[in-house]
Structures are given as structure tokens and as C-alpha cells.
PDB file of N, CA and C in Angstrom:
ATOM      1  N   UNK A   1      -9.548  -9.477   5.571  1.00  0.00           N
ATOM      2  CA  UNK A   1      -8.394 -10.190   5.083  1.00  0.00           C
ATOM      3  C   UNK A   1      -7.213  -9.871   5.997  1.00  0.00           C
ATOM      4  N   UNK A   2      -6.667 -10.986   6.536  1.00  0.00           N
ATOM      5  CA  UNK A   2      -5.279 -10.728   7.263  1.00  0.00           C
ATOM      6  C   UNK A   2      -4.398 -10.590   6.361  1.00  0.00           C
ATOM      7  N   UNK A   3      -3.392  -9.547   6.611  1.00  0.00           N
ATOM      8  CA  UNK A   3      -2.125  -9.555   6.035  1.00  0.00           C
ATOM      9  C   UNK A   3      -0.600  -9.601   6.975  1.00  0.00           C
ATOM     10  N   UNK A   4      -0.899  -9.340   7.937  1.00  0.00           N
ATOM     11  CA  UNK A   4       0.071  -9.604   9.193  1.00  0.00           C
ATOM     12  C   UNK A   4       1.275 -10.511   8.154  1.00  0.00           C
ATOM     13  N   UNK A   5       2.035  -9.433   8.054  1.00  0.00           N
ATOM     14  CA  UNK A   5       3.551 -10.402   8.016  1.00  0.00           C
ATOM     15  C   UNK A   5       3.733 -10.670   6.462  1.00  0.00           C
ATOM     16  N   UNK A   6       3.037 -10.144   5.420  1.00  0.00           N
ATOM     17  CA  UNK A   6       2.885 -10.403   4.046  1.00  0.00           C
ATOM     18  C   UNK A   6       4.504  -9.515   4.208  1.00  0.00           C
ATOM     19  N   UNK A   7       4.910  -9.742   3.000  1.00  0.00           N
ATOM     20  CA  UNK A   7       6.320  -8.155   2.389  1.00  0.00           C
ATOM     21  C   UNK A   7       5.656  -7.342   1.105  1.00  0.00           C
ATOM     22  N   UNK A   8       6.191  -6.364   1.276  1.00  0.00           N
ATOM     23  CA  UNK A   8       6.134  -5.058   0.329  1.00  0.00           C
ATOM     24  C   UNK A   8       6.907  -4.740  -1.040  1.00  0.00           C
ATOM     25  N   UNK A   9       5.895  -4.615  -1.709  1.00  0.00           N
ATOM     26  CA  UNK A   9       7.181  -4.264  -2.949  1.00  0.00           C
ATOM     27  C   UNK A   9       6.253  -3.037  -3.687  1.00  0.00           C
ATOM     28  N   UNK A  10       6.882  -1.978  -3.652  1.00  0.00           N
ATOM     29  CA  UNK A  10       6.307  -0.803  -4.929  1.00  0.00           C
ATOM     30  C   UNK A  10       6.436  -1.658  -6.081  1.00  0.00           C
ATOM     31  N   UNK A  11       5.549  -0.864  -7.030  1.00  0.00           N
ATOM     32  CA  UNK A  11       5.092  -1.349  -8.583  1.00  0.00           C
ATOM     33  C   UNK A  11       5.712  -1.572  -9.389  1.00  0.00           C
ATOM     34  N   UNK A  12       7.382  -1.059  -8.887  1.00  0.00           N
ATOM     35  CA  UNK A  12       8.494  -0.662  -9.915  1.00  0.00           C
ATOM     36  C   UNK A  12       9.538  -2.043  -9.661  1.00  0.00           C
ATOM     37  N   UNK A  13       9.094  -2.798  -8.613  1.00  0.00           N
ATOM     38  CA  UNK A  13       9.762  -3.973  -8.064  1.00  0.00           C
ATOM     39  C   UNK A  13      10.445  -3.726  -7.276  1.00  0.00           C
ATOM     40  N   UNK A  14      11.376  -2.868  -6.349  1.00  0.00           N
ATOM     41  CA  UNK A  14      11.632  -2.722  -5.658  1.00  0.00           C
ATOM     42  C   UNK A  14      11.179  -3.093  -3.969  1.00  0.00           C
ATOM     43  N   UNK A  15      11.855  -3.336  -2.815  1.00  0.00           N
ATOM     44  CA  UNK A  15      11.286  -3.868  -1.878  1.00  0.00           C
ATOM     45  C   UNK A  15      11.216  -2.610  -0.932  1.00  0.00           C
ATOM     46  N   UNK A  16       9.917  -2.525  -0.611  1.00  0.00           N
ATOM     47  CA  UNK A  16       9.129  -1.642   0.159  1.00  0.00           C
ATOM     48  C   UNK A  16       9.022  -2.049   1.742  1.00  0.00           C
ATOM     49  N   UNK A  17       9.803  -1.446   2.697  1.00  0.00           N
ATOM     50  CA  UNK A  17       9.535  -1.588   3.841  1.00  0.00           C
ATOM     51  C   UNK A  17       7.675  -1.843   4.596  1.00  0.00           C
ATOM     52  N   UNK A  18       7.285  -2.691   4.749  1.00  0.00           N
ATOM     53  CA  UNK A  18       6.135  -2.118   5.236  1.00  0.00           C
ATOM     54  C   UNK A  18       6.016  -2.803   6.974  1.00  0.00           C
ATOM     55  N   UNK A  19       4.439  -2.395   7.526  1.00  0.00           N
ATOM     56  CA  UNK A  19       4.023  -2.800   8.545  1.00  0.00           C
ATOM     57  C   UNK A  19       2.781  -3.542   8.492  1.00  0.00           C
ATOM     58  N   UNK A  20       2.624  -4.922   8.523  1.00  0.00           N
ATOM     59  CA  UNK A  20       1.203  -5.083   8.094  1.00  0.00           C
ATOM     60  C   UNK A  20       0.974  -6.053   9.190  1.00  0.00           C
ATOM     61  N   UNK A  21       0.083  -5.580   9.842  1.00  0.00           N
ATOM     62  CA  UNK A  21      -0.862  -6.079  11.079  1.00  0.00           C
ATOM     63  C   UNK A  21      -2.442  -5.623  10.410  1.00  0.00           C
ATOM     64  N   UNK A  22      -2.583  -7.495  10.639  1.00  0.00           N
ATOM     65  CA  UNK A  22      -4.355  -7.157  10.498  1.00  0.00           C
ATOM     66  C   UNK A  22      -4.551  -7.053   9.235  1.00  0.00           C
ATOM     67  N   UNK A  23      -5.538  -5.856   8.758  1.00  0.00           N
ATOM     68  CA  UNK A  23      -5.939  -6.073   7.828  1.00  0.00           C
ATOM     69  C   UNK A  23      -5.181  -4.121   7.048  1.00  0.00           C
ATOM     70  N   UNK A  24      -4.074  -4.212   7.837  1.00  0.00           N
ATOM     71  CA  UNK A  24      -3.595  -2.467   7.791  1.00  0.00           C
ATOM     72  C   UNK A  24      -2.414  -2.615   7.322  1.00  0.00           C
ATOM     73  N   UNK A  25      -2.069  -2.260   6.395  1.00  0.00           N
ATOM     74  CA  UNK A  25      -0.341  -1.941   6.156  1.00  0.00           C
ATOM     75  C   UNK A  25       0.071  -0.442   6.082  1.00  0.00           C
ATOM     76  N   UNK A  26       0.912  -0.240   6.580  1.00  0.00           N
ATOM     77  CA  UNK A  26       1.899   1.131   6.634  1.00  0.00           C
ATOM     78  C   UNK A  26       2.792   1.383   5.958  1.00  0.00           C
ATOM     79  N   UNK A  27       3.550   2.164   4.986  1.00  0.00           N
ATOM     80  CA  UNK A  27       4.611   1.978   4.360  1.00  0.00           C
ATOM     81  C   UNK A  27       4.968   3.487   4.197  1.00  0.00           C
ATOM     82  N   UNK A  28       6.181   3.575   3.650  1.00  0.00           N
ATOM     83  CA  UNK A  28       6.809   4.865   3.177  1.00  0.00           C
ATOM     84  C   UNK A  28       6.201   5.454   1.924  1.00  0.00           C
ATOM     85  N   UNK A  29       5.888   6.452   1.491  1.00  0.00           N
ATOM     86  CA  UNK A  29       5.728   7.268   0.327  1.00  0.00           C
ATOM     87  C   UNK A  29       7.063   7.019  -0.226  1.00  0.00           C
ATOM     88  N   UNK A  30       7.216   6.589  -1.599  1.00  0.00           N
ATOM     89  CA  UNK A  30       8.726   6.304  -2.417  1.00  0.00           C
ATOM     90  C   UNK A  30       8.354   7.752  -3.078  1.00  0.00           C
ATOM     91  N   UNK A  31       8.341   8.438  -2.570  1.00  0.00           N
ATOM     92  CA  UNK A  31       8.237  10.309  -3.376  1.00  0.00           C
ATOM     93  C   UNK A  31       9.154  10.935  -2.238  1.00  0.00           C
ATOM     94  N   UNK A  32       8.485  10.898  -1.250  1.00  0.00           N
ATOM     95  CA  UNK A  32       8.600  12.308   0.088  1.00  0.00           C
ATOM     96  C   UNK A  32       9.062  11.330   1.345  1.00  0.00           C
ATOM     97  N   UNK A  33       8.633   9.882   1.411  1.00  0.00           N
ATOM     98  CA  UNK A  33       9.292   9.263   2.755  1.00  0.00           C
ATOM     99  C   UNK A  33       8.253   9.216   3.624  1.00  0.00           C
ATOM    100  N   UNK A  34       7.371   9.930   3.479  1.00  0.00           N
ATOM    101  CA  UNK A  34       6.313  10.329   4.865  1.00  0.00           C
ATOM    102  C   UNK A  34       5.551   8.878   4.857  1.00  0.00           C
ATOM    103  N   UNK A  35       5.022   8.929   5.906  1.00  0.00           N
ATOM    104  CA  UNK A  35       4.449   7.387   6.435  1.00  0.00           C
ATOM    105  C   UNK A  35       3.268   7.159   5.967  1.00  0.00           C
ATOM    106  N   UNK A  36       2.369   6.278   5.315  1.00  0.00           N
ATOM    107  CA  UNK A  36       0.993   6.094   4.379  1.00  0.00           C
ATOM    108  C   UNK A  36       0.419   4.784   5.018  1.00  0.00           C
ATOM    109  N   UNK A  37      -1.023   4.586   5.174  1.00  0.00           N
ATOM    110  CA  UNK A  37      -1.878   3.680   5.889  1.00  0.00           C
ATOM    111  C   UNK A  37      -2.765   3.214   4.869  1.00  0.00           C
ATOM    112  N   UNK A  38      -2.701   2.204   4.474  1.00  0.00           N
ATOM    113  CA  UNK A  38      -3.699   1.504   3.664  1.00  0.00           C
ATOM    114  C   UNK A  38      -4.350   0.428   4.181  1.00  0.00           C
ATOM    115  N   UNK A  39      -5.638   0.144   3.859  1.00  0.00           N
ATOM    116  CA  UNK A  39      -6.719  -0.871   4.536  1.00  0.00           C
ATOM    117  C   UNK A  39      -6.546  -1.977   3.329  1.00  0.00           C
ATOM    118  N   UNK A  40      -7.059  -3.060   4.084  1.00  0.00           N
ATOM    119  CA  UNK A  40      -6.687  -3.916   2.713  1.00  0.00           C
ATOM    120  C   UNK A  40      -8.496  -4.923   2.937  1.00  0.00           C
ATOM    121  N   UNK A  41      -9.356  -3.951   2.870  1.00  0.00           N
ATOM    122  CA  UNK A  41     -10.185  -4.242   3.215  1.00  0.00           C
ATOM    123  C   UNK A  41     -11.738  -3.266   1.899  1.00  0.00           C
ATOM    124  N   UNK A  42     -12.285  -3.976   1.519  1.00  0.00           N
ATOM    125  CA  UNK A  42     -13.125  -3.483   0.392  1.00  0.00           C
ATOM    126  C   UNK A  42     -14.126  -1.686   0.767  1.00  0.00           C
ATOM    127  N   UNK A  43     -13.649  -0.985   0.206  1.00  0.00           N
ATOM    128  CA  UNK A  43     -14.164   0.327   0.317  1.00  0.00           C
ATOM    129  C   UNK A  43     -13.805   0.869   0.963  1.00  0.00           C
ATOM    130  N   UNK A  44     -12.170   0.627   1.621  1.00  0.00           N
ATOM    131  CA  UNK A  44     -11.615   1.683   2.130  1.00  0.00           C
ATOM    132  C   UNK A  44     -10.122   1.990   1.761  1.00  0.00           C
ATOM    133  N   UNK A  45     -10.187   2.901   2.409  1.00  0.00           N
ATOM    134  CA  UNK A  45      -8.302   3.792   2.208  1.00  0.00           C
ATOM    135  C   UNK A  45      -7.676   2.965   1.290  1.00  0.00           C
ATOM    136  N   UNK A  46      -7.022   2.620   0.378  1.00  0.00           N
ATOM    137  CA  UNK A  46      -5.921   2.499  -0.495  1.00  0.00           C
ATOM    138  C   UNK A  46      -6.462   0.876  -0.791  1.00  0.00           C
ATOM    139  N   UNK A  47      -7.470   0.605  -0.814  1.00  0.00           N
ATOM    140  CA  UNK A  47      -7.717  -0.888  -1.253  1.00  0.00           C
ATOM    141  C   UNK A  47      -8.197  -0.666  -3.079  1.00  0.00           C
ATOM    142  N   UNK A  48      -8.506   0.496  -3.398  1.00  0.00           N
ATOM    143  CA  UNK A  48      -8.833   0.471  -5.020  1.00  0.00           C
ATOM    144  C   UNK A  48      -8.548   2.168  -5.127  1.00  0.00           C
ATOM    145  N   UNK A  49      -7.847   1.913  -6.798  1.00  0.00           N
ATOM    146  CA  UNK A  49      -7.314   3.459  -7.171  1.00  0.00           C
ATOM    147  C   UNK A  49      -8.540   4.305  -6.788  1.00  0.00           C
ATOM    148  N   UNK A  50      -9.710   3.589  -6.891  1.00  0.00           N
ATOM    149  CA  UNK A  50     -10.954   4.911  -6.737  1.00  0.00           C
ATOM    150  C   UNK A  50     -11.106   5.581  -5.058  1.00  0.00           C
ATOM    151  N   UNK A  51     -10.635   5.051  -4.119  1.00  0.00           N
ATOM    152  CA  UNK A  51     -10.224   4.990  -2.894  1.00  0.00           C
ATOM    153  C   UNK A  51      -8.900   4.789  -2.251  1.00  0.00           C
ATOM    154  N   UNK A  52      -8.162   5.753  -2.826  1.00  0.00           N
ATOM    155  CA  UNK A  52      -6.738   5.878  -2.865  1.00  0.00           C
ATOM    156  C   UNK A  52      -6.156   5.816  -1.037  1.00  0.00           C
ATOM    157  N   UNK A  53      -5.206   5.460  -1.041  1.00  0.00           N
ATOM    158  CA  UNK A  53      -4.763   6.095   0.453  1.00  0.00           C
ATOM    159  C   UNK A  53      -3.822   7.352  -0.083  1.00  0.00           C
ATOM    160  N   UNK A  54      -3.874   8.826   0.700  1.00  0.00           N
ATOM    161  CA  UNK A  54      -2.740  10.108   0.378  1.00  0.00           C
ATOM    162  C   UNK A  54      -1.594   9.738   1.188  1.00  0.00           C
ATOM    163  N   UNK A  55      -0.797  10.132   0.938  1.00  0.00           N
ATOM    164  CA  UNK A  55       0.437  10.760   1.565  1.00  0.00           C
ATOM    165  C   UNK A  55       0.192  12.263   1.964  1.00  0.00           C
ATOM    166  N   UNK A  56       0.124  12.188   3.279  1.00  0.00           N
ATOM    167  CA  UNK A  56       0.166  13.493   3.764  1.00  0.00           C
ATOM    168  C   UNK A  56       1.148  14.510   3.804  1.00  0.00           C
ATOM    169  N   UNK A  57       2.345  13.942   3.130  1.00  0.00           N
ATOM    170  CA  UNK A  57       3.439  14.745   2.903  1.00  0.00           C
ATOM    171  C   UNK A  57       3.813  15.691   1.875  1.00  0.00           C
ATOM    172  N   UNK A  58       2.857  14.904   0.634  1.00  0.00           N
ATOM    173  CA  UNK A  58       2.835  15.038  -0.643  1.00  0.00           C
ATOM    174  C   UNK A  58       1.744  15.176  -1.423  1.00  0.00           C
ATOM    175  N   UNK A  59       0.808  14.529  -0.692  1.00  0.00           N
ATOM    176  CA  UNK A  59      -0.324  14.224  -1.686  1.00  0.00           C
ATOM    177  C   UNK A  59      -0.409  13.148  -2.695  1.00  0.00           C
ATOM    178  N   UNK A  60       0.638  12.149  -2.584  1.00  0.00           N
ATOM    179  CA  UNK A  60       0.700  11.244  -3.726  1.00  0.00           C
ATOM    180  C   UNK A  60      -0.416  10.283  -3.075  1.00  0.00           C
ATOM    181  N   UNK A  61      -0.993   9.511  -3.827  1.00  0.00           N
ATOM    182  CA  UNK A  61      -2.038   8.496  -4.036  1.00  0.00           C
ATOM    183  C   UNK A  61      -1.503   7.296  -4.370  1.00  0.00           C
ATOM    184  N   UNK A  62      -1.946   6.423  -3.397  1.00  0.00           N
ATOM    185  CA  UNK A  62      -1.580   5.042  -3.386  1.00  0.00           C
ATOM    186  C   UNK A  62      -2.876   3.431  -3.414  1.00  0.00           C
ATOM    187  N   UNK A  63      -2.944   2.720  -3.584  1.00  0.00           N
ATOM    188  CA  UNK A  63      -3.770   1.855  -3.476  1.00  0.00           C
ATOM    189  C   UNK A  63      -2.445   0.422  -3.446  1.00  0.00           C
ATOM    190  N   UNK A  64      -3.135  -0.822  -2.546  1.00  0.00           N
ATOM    191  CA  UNK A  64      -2.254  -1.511  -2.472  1.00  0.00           C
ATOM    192  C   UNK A  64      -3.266  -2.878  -3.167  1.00  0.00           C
ATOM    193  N   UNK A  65      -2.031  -3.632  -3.891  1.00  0.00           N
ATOM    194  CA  UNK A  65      -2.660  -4.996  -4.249  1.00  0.00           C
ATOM    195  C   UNK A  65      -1.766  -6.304  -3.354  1.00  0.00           C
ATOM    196  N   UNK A  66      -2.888  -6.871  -3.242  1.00  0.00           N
ATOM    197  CA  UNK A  66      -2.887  -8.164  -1.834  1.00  0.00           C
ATOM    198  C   UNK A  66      -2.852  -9.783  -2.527  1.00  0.00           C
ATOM    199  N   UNK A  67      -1.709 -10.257  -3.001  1.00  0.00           N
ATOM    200  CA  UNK A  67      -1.457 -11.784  -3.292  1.00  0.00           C
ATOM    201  C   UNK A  67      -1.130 -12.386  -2.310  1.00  0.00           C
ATOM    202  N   UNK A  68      -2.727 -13.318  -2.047  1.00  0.00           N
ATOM    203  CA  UNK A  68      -2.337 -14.177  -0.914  1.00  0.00           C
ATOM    204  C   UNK A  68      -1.671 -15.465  -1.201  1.00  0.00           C
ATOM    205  N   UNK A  69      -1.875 -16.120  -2.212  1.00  0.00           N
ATOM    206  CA  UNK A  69      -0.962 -16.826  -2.215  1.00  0.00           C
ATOM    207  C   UNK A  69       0.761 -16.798  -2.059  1.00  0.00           C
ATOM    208  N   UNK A  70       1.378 -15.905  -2.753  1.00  0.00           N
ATOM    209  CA  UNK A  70       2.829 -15.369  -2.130  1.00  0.00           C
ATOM    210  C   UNK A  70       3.135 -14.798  -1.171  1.00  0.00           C
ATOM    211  N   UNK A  71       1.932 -14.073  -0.413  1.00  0.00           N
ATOM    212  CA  UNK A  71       1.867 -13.254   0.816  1.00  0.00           C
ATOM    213  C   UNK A  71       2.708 -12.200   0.676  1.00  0.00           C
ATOM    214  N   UNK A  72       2.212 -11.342  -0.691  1.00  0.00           N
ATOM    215  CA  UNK A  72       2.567 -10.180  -0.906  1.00  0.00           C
ATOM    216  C   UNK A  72       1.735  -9.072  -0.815  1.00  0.00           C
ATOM    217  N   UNK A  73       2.032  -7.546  -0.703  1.00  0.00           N
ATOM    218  CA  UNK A  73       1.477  -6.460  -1.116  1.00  0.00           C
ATOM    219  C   UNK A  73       2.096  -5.480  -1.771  1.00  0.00           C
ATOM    220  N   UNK A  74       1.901  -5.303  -3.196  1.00  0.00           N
ATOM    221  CA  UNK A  74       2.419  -4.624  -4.075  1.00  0.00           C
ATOM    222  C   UNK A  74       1.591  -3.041  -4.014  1.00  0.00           C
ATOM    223  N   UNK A  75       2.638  -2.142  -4.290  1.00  0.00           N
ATOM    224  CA  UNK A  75       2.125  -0.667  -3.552  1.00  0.00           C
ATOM    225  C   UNK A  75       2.229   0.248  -4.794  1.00  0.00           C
ATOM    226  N   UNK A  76       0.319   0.263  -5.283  1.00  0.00           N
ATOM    227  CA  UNK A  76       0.667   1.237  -6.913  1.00  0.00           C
ATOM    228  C   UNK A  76       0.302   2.341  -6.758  1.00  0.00           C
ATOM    229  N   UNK A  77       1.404   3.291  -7.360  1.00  0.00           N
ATOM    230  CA  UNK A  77       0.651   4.897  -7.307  1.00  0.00           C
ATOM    231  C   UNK A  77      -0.250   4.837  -8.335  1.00  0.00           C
ATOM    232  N   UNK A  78      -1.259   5.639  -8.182  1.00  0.00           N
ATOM    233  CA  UNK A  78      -2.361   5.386  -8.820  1.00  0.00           C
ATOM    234  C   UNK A  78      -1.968   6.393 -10.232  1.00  0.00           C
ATOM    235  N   UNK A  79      -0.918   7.492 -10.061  1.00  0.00           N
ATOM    236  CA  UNK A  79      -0.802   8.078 -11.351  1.00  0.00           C
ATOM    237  C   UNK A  79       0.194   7.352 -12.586  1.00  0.00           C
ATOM    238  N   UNK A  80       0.875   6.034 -11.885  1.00  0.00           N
ATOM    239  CA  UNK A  80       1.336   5.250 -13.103  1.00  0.00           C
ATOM    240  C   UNK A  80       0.309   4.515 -13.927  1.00  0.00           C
ATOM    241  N   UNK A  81      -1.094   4.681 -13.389  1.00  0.00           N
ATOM    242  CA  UNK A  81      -2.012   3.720 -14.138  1.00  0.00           C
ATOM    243  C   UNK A  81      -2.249   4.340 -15.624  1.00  0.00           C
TER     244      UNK A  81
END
């Protein structure tokens, strides 16, 4: 799945800086700031809470959800679930 160029929003609605080339987005940890890599691709890094992407800063756990029709990616910590 391409996401190149989708926008970011954490779970809380807020707008989330991200980087999304391909099928990869990058974004900030909204905890610690440190930089987080999620695949938006089935069975890996941050594509399902069970396959979280970390924050290496923190340890917080992230998984991202991908609306292609709006060409969004919404960024959930997995401990608000």
C-alpha cells in the first residue's frame, strides 16, 4: 500500500507531523518526541496493535491506521485501546 503524501493525525485528533514515503511513515512519539517508523504493510512494525511499532525513547507502542480514501494515517497508542 502506498501512502506517500497521506497526513497524520494522533488518536486524540490532533495533527501529527509525519513522513510517509512508500509504504513507511515516520512520526514523532507525542510522549518523548523521539522519531517512530511504522510499515503500513500486513505483519509488520506498527500496522496492528499485536505488532506494535516502539519508540525507542520511551518504549511507547504505536500501530498506525491507513484511510485511503481521505489519505489519512491516524497514529494509536496501543495503551488507549
Amino acid at each position: 500500500m502506498t501512502i506517500t503524501g497521506f497526513i497524520g493525525v494522533y488518536s486524540d485528533g490532533t495533527e501529527a507531523k509525519i513522513d510517509a514515503q512508500g509504504n513507511n511513515v515516520a512520526f514523532s512519539c507525542n510522549k518523548c518526541g523521539h522519531p517512530v517508523l511504522a510499515i503500513a504493510r500486513e505483519h509488520q512494525r506498527g500496522y496492528s496493535s499485536n505488532n506494535p511499532a516502539i519508540c525507542q525513547g520511551c518504549n511507547e507502542q504505536y500501530f498506525i491506521e491507513v484511510r485511503e480514501k481521505t489519505e489519512k494515517i491516524i497514529i494509536n497508542n496501543v495503551e488507549e485501546l
